[in-house]
Protein backbone atom coordinates (compact mmCIF):
# COMPACT_ATOMS: atom_id res chain seq x y z
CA UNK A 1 127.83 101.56 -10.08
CA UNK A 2 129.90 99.84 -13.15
CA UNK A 3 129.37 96.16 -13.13
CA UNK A 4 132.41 94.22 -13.59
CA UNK A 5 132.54 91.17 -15.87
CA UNK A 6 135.55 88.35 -16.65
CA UNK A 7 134.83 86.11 -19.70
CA UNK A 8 137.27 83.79 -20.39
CA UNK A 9 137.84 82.34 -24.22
CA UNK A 10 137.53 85.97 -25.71
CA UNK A 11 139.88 85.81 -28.59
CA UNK A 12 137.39 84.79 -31.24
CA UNK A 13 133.91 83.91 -31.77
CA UNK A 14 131.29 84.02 -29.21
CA UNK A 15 133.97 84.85 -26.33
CA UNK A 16 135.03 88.36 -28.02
CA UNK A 17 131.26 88.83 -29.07
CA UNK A 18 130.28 88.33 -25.55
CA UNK A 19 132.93 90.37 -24.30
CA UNK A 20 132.83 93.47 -26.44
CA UNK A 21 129.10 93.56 -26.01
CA UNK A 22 129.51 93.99 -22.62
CA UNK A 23 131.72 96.54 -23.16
CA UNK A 24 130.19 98.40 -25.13
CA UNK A 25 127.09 98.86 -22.65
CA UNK A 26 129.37 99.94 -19.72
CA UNK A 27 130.51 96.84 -17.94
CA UNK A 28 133.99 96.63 -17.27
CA UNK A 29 134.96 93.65 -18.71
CA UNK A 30 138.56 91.33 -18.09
CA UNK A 31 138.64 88.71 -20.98
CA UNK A 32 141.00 85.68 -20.79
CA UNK A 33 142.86 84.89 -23.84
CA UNK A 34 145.79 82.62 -24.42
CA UNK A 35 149.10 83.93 -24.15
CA UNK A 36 150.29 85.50 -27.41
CA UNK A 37 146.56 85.58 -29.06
CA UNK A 38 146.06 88.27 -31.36
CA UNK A 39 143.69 90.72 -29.40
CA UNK A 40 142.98 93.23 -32.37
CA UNK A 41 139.82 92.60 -33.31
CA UNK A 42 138.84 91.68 -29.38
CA UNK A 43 139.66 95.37 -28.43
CA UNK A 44 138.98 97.06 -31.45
CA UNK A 45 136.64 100.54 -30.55
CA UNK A 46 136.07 99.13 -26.81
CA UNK A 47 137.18 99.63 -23.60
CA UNK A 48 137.99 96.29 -21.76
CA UNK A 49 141.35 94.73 -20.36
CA UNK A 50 143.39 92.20 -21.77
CA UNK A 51 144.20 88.80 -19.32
CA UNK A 52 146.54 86.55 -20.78
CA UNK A 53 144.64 82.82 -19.47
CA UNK A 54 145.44 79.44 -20.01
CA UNK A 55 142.56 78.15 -17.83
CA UNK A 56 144.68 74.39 -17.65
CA UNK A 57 147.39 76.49 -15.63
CA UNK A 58 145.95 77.24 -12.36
CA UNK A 59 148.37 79.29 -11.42
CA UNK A 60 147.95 81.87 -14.47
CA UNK A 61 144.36 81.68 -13.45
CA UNK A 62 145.30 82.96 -10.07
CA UNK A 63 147.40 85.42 -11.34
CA UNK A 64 144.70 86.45 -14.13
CA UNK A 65 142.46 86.84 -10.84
CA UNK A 66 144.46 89.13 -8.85
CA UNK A 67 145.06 91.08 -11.80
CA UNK A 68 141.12 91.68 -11.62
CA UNK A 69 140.62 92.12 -8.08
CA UNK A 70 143.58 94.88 -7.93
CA UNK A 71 141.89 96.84 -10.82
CA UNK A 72 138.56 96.57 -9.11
CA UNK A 73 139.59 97.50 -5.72
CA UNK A 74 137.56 95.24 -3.14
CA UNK A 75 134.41 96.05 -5.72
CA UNK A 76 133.75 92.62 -6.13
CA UNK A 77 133.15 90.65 -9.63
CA UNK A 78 129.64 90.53 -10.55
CA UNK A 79 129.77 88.21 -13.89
CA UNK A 80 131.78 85.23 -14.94
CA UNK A 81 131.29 84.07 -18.09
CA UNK A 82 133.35 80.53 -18.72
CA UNK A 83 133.17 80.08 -22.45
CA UNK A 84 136.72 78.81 -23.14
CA UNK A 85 136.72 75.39 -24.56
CA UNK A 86 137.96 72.70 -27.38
CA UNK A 87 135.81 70.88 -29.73
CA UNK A 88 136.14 67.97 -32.24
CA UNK A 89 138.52 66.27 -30.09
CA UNK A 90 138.09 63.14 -29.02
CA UNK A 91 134.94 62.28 -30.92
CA UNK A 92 134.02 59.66 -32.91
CA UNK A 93 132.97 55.85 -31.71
CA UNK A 94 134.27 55.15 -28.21
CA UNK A 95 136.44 52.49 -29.27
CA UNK A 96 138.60 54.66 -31.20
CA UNK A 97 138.84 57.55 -29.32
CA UNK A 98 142.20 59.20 -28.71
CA UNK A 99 142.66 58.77 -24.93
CA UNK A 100 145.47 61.85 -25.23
CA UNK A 101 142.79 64.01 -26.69
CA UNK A 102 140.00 62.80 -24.41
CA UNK A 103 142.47 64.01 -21.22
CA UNK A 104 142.97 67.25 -23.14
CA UNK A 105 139.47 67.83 -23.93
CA UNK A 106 138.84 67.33 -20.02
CA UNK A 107 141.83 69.16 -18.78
CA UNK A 108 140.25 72.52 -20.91
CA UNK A 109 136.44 71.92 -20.52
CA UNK A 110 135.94 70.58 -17.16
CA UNK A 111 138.64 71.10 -14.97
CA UNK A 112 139.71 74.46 -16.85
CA UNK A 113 136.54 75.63 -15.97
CA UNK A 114 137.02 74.70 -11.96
CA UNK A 115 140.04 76.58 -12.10
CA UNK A 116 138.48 79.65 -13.06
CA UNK A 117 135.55 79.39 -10.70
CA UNK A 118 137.32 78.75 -8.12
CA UNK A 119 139.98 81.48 -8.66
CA UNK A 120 137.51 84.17 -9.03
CA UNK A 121 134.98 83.16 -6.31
CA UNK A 122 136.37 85.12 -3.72
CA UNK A 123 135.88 87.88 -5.47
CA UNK A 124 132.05 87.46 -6.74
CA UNK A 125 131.77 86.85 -2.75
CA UNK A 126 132.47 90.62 -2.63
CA UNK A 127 129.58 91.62 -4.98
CA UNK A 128 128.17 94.15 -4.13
CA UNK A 129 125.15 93.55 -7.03
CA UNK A 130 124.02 90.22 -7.76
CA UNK A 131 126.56 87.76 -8.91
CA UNK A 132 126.49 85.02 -11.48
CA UNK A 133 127.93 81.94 -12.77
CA UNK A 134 127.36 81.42 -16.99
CA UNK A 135 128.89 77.89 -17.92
CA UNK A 136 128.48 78.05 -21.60
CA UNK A 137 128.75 74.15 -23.50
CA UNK A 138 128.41 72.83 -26.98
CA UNK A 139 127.25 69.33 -28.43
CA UNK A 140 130.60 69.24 -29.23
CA UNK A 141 132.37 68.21 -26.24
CA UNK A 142 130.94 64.85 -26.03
CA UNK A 143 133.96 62.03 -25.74
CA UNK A 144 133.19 59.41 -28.16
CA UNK A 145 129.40 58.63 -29.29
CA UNK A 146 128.81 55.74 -26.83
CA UNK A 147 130.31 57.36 -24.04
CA UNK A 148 127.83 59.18 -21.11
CA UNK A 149 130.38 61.03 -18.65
CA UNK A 150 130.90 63.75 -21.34
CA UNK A 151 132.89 66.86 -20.53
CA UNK A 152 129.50 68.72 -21.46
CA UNK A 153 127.39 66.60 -18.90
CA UNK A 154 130.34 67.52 -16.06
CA UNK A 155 129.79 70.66 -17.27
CA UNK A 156 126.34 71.64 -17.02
CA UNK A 157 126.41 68.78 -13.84
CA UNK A 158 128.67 71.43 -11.77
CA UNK A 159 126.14 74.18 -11.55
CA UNK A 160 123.79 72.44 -8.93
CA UNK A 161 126.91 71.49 -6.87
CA UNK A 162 127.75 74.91 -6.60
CA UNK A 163 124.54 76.46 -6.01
CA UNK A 164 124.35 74.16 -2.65
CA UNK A 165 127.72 75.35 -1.55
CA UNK A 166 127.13 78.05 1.30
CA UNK A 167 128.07 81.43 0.44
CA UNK A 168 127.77 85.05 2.40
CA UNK A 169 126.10 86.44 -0.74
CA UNK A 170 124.18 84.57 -3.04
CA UNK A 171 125.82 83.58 -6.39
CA UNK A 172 123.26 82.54 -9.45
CA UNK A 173 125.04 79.70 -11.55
CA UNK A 174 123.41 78.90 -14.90
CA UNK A 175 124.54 76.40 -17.92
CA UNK A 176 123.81 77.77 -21.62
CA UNK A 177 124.44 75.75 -24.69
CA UNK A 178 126.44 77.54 -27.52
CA UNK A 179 124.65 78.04 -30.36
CA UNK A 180 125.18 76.42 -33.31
CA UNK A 181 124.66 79.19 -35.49
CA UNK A 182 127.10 81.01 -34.29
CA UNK A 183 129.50 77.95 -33.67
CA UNK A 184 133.75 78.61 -34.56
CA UNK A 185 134.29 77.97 -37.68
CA UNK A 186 130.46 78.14 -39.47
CA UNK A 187 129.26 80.82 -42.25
CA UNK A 188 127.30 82.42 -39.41
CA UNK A 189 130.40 82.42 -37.10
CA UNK A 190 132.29 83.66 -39.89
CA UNK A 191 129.40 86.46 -40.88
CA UNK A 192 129.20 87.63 -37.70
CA UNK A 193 133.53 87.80 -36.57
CA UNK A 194 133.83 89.44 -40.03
CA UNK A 195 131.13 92.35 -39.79
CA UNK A 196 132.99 92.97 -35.80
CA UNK A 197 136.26 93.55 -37.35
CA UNK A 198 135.13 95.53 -40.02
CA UNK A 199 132.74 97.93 -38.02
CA UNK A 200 133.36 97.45 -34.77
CA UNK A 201 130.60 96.11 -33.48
CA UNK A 202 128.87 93.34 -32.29
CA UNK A 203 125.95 91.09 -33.06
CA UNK A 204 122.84 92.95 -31.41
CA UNK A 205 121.44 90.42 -29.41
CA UNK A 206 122.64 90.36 -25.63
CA UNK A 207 124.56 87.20 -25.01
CA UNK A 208 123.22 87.05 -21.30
CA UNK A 209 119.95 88.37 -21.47
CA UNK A 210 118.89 88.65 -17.64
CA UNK A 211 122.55 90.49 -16.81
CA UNK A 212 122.26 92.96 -20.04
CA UNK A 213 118.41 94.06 -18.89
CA UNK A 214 119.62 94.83 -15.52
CA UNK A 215 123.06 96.85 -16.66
């Protein structure tokens, strides 16, 4: 049986990676991008469909999760994959922090990424294989140096909360930091986007290890 994946963040760097990897080894795979992102290079040479996700608007979640559970028809999601996020916002010494950008940086990391859980639940409730959770996080998301309820502590604090929550089938829930070789942005980043675009194809180590070995 195909296993079904949604990874949201897809439109560059270690969302598309993740995303096309899967792809390209059979899942089928429902990326989230922002409206109006350029998706070339995300569905260059692979097989995968397109969400247009703004994980802030709930309801476009929603929407974005229907859209999956229609093409999968009562299949059940095995995989989510939350790796949209914003960094170097809101950083810096806590008394200068941008309170704006600190609400933004929230709004995207934290409760972005309760949006999209809870939209696509129901549907890893229907697994028929056994369904995860990956929270991915960077050092990034930290708000302000002297500051210790970061968005990245909320986020990786989430995963034992849900793991106690009861559930007809169980759902594994883990929190992975990004690298930082592979960060948006860096010469590795960079190395890696480029040689995707240019050959269509990805970097050759699995980005979720446990779920690639069992594919």
């Amino acid at each position: 049986m195909t296993r079904s994946a949604v990874v949201t963040g897809a439109a560059m760097g270690m969302g598309m990676l993740m995303a096309r990897k899967l792809a390209s080894r059979g899942w089928r795979v429902f990326a989230g991008v922002l409206p109006g992102a350029d998706t070339r290079d995300l569905t260059n040479g692979v097989d995968l469909t397109v969400l247009a996700q703004d994980v802030t608007d709930a309801a476009m979640v929603r929407a974005g999760a229907s859209q999956v559970a229609d093409a999968l028809g009562g299949q059940g999601l095995d995989l989510l994959i939350n790796n949209a996020g914003v960094a170097n916002i809101a950083t810096g010494v806590l008394e200068a922090v941008d309170m704006t950008e600190a609400r933004r940086l929230f709004d995207i990391n934290v409760f972005g990424m309760v949006n999209v859980i809870q939209a696509h639940l129901p549907l890893m409730h229907q697994s028929r294989q056994s369904p995860r959770i990956i929270n991915r996080y960077g050092s990034a998301t930290r708000v302000g140096s002297s500051s210790p309820p970061s968005a990245r502590h909320h986020r990786q604090a989430s995963r034992p909360t849900r793991k106690g929550e009861p559930s007809p089938r169980s759902i594994s829930s883990k929190a992975r930091r990004a690298s930082p070789r592979a960060r948006s942005g860096s010469p590795c980043h960079r190395k890696y986007s480029d040689r995707a675009s240019a050959t269509g194809t990805t970097m050759e180590r699995s980005p979720t290890p446990s779920a690639a070995r069992s594919a």
